[in-house]
C-alpha atoms as a PDB file:
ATOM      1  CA  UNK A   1      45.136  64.410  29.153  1.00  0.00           C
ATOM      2  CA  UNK A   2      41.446  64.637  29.731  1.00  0.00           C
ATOM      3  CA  UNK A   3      40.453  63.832  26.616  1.00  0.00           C
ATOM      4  CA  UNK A   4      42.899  60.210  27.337  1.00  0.00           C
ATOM      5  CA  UNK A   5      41.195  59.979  30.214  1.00  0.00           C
ATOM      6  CA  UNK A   6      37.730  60.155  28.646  1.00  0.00           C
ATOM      7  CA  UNK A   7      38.513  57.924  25.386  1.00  0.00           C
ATOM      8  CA  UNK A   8      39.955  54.475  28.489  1.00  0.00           C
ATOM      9  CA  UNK A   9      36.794  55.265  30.193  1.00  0.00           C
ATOM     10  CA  UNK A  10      34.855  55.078  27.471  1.00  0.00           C
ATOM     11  CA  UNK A  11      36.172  51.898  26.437  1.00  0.00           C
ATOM     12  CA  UNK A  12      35.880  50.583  29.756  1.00  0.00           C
ATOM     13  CA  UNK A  13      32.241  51.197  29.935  1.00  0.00           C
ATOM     14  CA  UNK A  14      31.546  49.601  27.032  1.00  0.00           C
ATOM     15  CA  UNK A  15      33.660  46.246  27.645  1.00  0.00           C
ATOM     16  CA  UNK A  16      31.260  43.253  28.431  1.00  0.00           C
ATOM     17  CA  UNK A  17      31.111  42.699  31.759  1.00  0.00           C
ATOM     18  CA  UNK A  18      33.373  39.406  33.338  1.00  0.00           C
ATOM     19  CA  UNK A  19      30.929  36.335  32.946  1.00  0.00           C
ATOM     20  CA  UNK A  20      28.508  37.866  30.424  1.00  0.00           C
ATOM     21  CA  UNK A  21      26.308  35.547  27.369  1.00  0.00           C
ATOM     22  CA  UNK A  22      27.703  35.638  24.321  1.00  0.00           C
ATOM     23  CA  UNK A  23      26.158  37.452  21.733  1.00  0.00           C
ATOM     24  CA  UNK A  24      24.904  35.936  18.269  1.00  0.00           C
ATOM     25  CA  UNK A  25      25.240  37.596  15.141  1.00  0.00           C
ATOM     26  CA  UNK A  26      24.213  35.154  12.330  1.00  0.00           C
ATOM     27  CA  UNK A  27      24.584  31.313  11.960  1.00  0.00           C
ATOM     28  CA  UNK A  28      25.860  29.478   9.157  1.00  0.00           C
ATOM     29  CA  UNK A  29      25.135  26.439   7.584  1.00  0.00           C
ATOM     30  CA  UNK A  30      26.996  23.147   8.113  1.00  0.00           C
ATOM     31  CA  UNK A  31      28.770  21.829   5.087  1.00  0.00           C
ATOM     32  CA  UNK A  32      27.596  18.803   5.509  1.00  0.00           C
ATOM     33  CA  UNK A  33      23.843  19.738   5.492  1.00  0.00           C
ATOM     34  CA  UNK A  34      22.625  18.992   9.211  1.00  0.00           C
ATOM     35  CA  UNK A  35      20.876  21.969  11.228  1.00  0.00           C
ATOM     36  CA  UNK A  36      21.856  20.383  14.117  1.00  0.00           C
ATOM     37  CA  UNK A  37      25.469  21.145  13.001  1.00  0.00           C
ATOM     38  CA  UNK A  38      25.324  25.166  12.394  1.00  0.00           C
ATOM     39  CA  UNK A  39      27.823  27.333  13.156  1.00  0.00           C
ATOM     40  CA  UNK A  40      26.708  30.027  15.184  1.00  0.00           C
ATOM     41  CA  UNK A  41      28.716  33.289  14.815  1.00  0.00           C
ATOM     42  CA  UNK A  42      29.116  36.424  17.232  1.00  0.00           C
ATOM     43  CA  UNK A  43      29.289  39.930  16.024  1.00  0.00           C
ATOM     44  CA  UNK A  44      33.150  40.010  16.030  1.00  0.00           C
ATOM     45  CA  UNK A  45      33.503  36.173  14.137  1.00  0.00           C
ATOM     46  CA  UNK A  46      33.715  34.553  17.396  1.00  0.00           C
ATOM     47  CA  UNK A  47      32.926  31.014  16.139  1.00  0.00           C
ATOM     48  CA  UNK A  48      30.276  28.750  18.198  1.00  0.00           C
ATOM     49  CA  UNK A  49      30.202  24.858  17.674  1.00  0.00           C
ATOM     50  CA  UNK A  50      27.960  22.304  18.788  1.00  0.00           C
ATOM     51  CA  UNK A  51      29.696  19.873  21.389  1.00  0.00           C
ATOM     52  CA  UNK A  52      26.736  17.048  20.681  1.00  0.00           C
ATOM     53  CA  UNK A  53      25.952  17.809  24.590  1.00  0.00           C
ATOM     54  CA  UNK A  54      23.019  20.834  24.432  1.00  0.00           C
ATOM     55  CA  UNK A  55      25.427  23.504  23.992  1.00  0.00           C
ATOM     56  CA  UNK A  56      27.124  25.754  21.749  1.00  0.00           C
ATOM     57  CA  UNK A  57      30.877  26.074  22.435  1.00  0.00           C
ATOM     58  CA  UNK A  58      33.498  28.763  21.355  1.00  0.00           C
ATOM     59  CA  UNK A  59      36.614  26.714  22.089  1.00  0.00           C
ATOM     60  CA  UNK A  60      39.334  29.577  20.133  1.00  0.00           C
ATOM     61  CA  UNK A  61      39.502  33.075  20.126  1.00  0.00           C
ATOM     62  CA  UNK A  62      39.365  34.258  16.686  1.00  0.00           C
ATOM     63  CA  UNK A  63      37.658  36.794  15.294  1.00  0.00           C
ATOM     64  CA  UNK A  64      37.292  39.321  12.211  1.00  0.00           C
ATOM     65  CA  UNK A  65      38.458  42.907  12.190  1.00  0.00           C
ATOM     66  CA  UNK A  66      34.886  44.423  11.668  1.00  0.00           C
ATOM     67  CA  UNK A  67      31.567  43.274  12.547  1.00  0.00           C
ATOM     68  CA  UNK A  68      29.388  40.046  11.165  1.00  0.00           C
ATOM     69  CA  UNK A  69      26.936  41.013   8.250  1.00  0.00           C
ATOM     70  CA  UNK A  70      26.610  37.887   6.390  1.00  0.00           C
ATOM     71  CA  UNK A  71      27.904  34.121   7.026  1.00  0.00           C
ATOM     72  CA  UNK A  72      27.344  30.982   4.416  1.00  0.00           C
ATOM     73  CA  UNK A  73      29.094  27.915   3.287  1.00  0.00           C
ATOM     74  CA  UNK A  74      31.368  27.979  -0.098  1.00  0.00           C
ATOM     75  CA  UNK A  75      31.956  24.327  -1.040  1.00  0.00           C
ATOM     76  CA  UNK A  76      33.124  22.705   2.310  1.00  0.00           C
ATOM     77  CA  UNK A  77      34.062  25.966   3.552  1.00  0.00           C
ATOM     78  CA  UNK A  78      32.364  28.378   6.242  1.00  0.00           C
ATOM     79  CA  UNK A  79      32.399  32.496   4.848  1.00  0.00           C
ATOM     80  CA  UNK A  80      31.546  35.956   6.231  1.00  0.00           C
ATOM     81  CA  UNK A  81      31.301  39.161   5.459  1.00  0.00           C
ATOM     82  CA  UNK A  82      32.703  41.685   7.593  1.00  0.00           C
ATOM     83  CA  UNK A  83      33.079  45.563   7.039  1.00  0.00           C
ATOM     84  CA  UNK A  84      33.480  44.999   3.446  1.00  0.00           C
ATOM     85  CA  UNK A  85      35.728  41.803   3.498  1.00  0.00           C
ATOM     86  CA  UNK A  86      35.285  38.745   2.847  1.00  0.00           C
ATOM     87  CA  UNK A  87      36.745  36.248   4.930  1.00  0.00           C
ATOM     88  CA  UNK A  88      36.867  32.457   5.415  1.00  0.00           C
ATOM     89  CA  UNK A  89      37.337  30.101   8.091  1.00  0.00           C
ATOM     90  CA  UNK A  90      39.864  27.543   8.830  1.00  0.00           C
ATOM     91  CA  UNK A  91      41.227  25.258  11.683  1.00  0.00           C
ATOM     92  CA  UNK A  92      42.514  28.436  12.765  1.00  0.00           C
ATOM     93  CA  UNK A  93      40.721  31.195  12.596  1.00  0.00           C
ATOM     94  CA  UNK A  94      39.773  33.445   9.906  1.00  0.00           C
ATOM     95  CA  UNK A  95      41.662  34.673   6.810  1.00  0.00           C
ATOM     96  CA  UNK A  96      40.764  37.201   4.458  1.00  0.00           C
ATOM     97  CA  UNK A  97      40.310  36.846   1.246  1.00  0.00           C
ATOM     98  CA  UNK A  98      41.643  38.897  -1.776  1.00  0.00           C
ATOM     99  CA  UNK A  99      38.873  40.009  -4.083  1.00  0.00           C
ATOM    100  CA  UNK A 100      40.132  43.590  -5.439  1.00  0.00           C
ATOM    101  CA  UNK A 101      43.063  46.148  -4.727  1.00  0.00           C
ATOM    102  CA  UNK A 102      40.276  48.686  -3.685  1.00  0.00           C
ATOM    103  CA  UNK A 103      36.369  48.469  -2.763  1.00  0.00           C
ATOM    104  CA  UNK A 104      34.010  46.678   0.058  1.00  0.00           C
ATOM    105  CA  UNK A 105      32.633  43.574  -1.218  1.00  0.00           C
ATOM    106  CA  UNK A 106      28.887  42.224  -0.843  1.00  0.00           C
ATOM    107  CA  UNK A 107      28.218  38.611  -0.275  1.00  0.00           C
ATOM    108  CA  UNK A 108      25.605  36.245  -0.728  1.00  0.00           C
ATOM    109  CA  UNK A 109      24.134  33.759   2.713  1.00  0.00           C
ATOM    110  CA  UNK A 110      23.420  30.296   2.589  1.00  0.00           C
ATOM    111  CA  UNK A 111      25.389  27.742   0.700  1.00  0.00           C
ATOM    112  CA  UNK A 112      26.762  28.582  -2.588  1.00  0.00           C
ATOM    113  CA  UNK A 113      27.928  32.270  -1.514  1.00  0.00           C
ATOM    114  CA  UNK A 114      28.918  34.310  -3.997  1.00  0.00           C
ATOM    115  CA  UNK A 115      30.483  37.682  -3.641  1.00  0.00           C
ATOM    116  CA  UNK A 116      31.174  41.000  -5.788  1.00  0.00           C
ATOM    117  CA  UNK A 117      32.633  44.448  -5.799  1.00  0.00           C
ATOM    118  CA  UNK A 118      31.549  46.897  -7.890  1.00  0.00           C
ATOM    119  CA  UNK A 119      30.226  45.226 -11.009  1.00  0.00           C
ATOM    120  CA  UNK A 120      32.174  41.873 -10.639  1.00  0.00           C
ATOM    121  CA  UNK A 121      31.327  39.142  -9.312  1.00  0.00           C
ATOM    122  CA  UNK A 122      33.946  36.473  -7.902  1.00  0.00           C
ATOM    123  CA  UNK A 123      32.968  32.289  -6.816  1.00  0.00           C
ATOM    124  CA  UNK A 124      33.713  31.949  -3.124  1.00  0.00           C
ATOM    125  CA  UNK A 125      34.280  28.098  -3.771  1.00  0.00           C
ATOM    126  CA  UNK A 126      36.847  28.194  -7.118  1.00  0.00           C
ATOM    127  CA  UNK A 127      39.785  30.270  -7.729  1.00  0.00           C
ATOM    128  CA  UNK A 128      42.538  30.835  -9.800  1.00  0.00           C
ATOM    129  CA  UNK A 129      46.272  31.625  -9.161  1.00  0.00           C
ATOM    130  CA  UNK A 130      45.076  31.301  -5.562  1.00  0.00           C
ATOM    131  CA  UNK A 131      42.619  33.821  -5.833  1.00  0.00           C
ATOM    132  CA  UNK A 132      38.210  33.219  -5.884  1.00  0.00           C
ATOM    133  CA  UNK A 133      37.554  33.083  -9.759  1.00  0.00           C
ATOM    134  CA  UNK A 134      36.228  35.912 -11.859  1.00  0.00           C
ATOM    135  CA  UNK A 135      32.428  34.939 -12.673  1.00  0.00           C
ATOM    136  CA  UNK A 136      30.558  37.787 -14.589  1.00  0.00           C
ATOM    137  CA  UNK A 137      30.633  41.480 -14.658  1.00  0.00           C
ATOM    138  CA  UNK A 138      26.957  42.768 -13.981  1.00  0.00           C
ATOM    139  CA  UNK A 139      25.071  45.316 -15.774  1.00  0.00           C
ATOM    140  CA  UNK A 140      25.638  47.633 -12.553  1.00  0.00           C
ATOM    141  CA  UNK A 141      27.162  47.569  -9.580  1.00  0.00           C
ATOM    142  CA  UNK A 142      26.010  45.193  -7.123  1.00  0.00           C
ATOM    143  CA  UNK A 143      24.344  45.824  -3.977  1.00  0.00           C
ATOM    144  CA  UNK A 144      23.328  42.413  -2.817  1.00  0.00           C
ATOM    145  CA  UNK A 145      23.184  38.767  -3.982  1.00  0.00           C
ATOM    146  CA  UNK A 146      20.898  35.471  -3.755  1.00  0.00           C
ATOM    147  CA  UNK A 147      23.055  32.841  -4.192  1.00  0.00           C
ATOM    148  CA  UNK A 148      21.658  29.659  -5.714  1.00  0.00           C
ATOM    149  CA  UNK A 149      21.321  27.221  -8.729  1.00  0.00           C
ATOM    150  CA  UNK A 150      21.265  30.014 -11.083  1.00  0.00           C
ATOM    151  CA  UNK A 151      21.918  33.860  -9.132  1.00  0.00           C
ATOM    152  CA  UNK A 152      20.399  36.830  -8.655  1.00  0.00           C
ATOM    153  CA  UNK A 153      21.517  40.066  -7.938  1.00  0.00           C
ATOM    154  CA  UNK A 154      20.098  43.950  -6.658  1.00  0.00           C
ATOM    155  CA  UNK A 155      21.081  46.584  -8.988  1.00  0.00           C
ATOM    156  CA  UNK A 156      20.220  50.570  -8.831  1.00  0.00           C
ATOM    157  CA  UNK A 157      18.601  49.704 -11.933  1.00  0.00           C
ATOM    158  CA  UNK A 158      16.446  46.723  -9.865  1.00  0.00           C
ATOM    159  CA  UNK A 159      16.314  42.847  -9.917  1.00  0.00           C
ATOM    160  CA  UNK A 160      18.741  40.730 -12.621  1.00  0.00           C
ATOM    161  CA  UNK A 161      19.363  36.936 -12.830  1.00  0.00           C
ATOM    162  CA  UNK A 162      22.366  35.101 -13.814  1.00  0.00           C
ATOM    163  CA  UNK A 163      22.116  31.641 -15.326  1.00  0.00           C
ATOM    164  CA  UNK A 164      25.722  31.249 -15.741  1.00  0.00           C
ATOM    165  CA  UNK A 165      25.215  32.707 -19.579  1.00  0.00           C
ATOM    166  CA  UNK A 166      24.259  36.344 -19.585  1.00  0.00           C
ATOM    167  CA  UNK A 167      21.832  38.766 -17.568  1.00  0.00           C
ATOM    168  CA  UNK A 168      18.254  39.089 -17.990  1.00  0.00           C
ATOM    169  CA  UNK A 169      16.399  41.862 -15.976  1.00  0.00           C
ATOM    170  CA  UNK A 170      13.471  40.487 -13.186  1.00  0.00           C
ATOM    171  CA  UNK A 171      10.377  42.729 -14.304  1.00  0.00           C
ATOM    172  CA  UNK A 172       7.716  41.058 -12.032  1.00  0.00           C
ATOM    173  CA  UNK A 173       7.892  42.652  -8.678  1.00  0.00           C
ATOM    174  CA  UNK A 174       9.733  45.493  -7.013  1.00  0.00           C
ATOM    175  CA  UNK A 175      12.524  47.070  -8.189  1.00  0.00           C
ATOM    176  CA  UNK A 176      13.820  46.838  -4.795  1.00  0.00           C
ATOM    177  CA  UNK A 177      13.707  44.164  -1.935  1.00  0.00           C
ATOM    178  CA  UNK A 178      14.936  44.527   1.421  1.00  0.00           C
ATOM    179  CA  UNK A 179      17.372  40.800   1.358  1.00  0.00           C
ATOM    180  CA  UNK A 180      17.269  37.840  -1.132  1.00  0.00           C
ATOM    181  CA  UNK A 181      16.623  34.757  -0.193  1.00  0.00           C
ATOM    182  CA  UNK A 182      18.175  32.803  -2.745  1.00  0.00           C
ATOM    183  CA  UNK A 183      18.017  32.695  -5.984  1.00  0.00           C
ATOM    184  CA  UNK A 184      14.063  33.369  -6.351  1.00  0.00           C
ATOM    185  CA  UNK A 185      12.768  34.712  -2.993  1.00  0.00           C
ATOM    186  CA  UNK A 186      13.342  37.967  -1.230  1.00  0.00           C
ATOM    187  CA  UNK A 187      12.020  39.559   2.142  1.00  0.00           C
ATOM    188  CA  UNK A 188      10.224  42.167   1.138  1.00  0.00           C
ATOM    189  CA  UNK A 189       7.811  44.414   3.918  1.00  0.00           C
ATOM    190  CA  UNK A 190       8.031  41.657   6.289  1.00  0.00           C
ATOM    191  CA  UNK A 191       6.991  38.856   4.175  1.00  0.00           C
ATOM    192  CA  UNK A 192       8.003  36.408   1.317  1.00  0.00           C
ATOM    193  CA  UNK A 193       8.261  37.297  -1.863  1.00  0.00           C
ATOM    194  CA  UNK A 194       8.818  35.373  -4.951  1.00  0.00           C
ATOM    195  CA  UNK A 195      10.544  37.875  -7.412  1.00  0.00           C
ATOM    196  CA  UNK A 196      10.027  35.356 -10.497  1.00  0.00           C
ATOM    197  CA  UNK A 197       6.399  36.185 -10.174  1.00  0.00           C
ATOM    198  CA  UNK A 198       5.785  38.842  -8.189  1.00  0.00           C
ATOM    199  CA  UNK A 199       4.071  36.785  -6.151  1.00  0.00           C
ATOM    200  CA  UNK A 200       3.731  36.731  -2.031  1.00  0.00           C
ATOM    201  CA  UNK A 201       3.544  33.720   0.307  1.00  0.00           C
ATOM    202  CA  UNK A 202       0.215  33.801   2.066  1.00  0.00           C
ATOM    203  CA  UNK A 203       1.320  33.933   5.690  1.00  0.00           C
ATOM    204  CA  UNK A 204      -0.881  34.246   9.128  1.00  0.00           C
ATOM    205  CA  UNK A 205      -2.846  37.369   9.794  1.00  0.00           C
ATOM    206  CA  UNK A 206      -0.349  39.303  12.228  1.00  0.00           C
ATOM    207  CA  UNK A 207       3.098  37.882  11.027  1.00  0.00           C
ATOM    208  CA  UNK A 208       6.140  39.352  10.215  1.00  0.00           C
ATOM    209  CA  UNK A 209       9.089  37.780   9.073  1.00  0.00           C
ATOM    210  CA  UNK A 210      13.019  39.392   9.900  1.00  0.00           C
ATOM    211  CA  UNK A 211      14.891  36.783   9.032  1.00  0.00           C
ATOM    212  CA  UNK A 212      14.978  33.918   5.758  1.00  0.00           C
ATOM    213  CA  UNK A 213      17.079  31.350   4.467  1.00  0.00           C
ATOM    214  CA  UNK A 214      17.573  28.743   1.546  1.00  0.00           C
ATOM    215  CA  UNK A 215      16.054  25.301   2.930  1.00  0.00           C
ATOM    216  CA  UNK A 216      15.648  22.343   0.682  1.00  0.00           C
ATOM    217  CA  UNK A 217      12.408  22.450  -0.580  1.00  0.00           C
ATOM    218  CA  UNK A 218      12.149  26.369  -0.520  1.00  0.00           C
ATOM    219  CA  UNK A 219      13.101  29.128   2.012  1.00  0.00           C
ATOM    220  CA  UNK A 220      12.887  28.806   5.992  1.00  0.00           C
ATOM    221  CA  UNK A 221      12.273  32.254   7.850  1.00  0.00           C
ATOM    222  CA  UNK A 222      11.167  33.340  11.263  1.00  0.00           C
ATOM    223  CA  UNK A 223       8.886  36.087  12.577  1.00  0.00           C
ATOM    224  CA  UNK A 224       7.046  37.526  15.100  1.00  0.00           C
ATOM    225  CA  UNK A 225       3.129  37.208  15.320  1.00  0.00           C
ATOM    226  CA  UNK A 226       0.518  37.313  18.335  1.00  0.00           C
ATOM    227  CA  UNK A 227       1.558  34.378  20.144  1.00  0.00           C
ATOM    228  CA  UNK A 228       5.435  35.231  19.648  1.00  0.00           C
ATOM    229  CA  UNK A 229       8.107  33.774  17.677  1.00  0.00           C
ATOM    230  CA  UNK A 230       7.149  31.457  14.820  1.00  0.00           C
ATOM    231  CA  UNK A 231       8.919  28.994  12.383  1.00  0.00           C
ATOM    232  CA  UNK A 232       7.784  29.606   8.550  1.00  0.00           C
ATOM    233  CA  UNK A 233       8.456  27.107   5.431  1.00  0.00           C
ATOM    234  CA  UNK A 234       7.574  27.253   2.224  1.00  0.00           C
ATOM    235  CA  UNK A 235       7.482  24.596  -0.426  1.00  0.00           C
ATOM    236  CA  UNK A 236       5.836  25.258  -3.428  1.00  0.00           C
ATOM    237  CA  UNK A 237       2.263  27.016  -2.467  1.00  0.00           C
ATOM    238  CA  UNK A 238       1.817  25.165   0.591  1.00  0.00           C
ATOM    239  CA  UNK A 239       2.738  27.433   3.305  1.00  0.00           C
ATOM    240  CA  UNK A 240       3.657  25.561   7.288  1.00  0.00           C
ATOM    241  CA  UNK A 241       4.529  27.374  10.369  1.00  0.00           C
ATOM    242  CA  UNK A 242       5.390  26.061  13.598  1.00  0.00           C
ATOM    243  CA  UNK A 243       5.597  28.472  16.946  1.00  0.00           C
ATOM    244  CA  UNK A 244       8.796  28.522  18.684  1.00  0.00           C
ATOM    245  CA  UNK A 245       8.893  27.833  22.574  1.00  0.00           C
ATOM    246  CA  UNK A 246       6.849  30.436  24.391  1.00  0.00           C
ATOM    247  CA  UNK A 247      10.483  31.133  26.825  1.00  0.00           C
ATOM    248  CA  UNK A 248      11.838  32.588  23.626  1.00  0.00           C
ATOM    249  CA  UNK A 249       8.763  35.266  22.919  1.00  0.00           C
ATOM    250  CA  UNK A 250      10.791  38.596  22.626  1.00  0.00           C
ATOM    251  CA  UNK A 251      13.932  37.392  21.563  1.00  0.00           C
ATOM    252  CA  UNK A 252      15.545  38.660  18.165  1.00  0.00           C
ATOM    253  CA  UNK A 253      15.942  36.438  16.093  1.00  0.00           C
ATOM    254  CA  UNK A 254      20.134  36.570  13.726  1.00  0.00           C
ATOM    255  CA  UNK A 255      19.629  33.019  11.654  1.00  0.00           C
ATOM    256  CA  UNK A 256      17.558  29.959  10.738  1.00  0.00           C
ATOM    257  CA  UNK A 257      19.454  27.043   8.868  1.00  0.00           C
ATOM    258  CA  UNK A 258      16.596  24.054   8.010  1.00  0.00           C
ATOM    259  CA  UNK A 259      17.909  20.671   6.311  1.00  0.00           C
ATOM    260  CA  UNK A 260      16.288  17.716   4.015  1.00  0.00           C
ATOM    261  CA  UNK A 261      15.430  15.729   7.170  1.00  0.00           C
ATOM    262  CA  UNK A 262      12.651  18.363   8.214  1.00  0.00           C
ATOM    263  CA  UNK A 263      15.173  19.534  11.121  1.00  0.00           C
ATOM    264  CA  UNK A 264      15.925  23.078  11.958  1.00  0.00           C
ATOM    265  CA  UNK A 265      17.745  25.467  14.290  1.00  0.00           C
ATOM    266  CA  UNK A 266      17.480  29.601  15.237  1.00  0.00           C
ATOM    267  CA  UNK A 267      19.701  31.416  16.665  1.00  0.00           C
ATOM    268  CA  UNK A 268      19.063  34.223  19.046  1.00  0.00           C
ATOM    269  CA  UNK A 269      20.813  37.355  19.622  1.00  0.00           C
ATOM    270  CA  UNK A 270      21.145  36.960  23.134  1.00  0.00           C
ATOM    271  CA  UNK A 271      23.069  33.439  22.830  1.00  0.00           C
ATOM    272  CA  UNK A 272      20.380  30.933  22.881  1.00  0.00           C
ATOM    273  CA  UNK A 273      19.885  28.478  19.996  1.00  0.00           C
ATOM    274  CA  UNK A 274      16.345  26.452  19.250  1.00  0.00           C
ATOM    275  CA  UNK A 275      16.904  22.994  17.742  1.00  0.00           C
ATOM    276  CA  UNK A 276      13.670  21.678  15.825  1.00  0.00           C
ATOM    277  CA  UNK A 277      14.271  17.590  15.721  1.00  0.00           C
ATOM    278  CA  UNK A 278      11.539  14.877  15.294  1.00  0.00           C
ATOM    279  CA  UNK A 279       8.663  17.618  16.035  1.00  0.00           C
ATOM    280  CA  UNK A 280      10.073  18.534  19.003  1.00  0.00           C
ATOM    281  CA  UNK A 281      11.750  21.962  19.884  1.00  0.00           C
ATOM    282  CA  UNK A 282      15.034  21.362  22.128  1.00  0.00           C
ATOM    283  CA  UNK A 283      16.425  24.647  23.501  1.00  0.00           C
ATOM    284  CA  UNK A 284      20.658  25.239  23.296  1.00  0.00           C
ATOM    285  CA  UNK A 285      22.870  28.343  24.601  1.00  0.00           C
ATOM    286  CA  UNK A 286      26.147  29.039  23.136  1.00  0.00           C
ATOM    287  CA  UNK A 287      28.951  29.540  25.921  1.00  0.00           C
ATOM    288  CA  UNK A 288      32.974  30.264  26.246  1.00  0.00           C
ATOM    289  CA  UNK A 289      35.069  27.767  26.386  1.00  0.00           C
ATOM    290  CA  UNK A 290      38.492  29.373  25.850  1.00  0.00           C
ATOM    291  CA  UNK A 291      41.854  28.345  26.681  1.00  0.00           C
ATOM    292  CA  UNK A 292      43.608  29.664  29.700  1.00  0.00           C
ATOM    293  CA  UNK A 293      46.718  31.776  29.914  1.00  0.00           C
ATOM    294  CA  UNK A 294      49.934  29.692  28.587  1.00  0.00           C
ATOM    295  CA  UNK A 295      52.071  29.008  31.362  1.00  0.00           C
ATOM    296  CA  UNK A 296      55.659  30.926  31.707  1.00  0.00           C
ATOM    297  CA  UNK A 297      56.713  34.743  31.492  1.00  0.00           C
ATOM    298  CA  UNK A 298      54.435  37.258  30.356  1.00  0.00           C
ATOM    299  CA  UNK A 299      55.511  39.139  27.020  1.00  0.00           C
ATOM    300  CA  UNK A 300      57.697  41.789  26.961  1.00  0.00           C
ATOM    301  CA  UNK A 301      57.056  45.173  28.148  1.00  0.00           C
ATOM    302  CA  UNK A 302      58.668  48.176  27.064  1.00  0.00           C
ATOM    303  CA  UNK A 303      59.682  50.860  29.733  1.00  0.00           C
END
């Protein structure tokens, strides 16, 4: 009895409180290519979509059995990666999707995701007999992907890229990065690093980066640095940041989508969204918008 006691209690204490923000987990890119148009996703899947009126609006309640580690955009469709599954989103909700009998999967972010278990890796945006299509079987398993124009993947045995043809080993740089960005950048000790050449993008004195993502020209990240949160591109070996709005300075920062039009958008962990338009930074939360209680008798109870 006690220990029933304890376990409700628990749970009760560590509900969300009536009326609290939402939390953000990650943010996706839109299909269609316009920052303005992320996805922002909670830590469960709950699913965040601009209205077009300054806000971010969960409008159904779907979510994922496990929590958000990666989201991305396979062909027109929206994927995570939760607990091991892959899953992707339609009108709705989420559905899982069958990659292997046994095993937790790893997924590439950004557009293009591509995901594997063990040593194979499966397209996110083809399949066959209703299932995502067999692509290659790596030269070890996989740990974690950058998903691109070509691919490449983390290994125990380090770096390898896939052109579609065969594997060829990445000798320049570490052995080991802490997330790919792509299919030729990785965060590595805070910073960019090109793992074609070995190579680091020069960034300010006193910046580090925690999160990167595939923008058009090269990848988009965001760090912290003296004067708080800043905005980081890179295109080529020109390097361009931009500081964030001093009223987010402190926030952690889940996602940064950026788009051919120069626009971008981060997402915050504590529900708030920055929108970079024209030059100009606009600042977004994400709310509930759920449907009520359908009217008539409550389900069923058993005695």
């Amino acid at each position: 009895m006690r220990r029933a006691l304890a376990l409700v209690l628990g749970l009760l204490s560590s509900a969300s409180p009536a009326g609290a923000a939402p939390v953000l987990a990650a943010l996706a890119p839109s299909p269609g290519g316009d920052a303005r148009e992320a996805l922002a996703i909670g830590p469960a899947g709950e699913v965040y979509r601009p209205d077009g009126k300054g806000a971010w609006v969960r409008a159904l309640p779907v979510s994922t059995a496990g929590e958000i580690v990666d989201v991305g955009t396979a062909g027109e469709a929206v994927v995570a990666l939760a607990n091991g599954t892959v899953y992707r989103l339609a009108a709705n909700g989420w559905s899982a999707l069958r990659l292997v009998q046994k095993g937790k999967a790893v997924m590439s972010s950004g557009s293009r995701a591509v995901a594997a278990v063990g040593r194979q890796l499966f397209a996110l945006d083809r399949t066959v007999n209703g299932e995502p299509a067999k692509l290659a079987l790596a030269p070890a398993t996989v740990q974690a992907i950058g998903g691109g124009a070509v691919m490449v993947i983390a290994t125990e045995r380090g770096l390898y890229r896939y052109d579609g043809r065969g594997f060829k080993q990445v000798t320049r740089g570490p052995r080991r990065v802490d997330r790919l960005v792509g299919d030729r950048w990785a965060l590595h000790e805070g910073g960019l690093l090109d793992v074609s050449t070995g190579t680091r993008a020069r960034l300010p004195d006193g910046v580090t980066l925690s999160v990167a993502s595939v923008g058009p020209d090269g990848p988009v990240a965001v760090g912290s640095g003296p004067d708080g949160l800043v905005l980081v591109t890179v295109k080529g070996k020109k390097v361009d940041t931009v500081p964030l709005p001093g009223s987010l300075r402190g926030a952690v920062v889940v996602g940064v989508v950026a788009d051919k039009a120069g626009r971008a958008t981060v997402a915050l962990r504590n529900g708030r969204l920055a929108i970079r338009d024209g030059g100009t930074w606009l600042e977004a939360t994400a709310r509930d918008a759920l449907p009520g209680p359908r009217p008539g008798a409550p389900p069923a109870r058993l005695p």
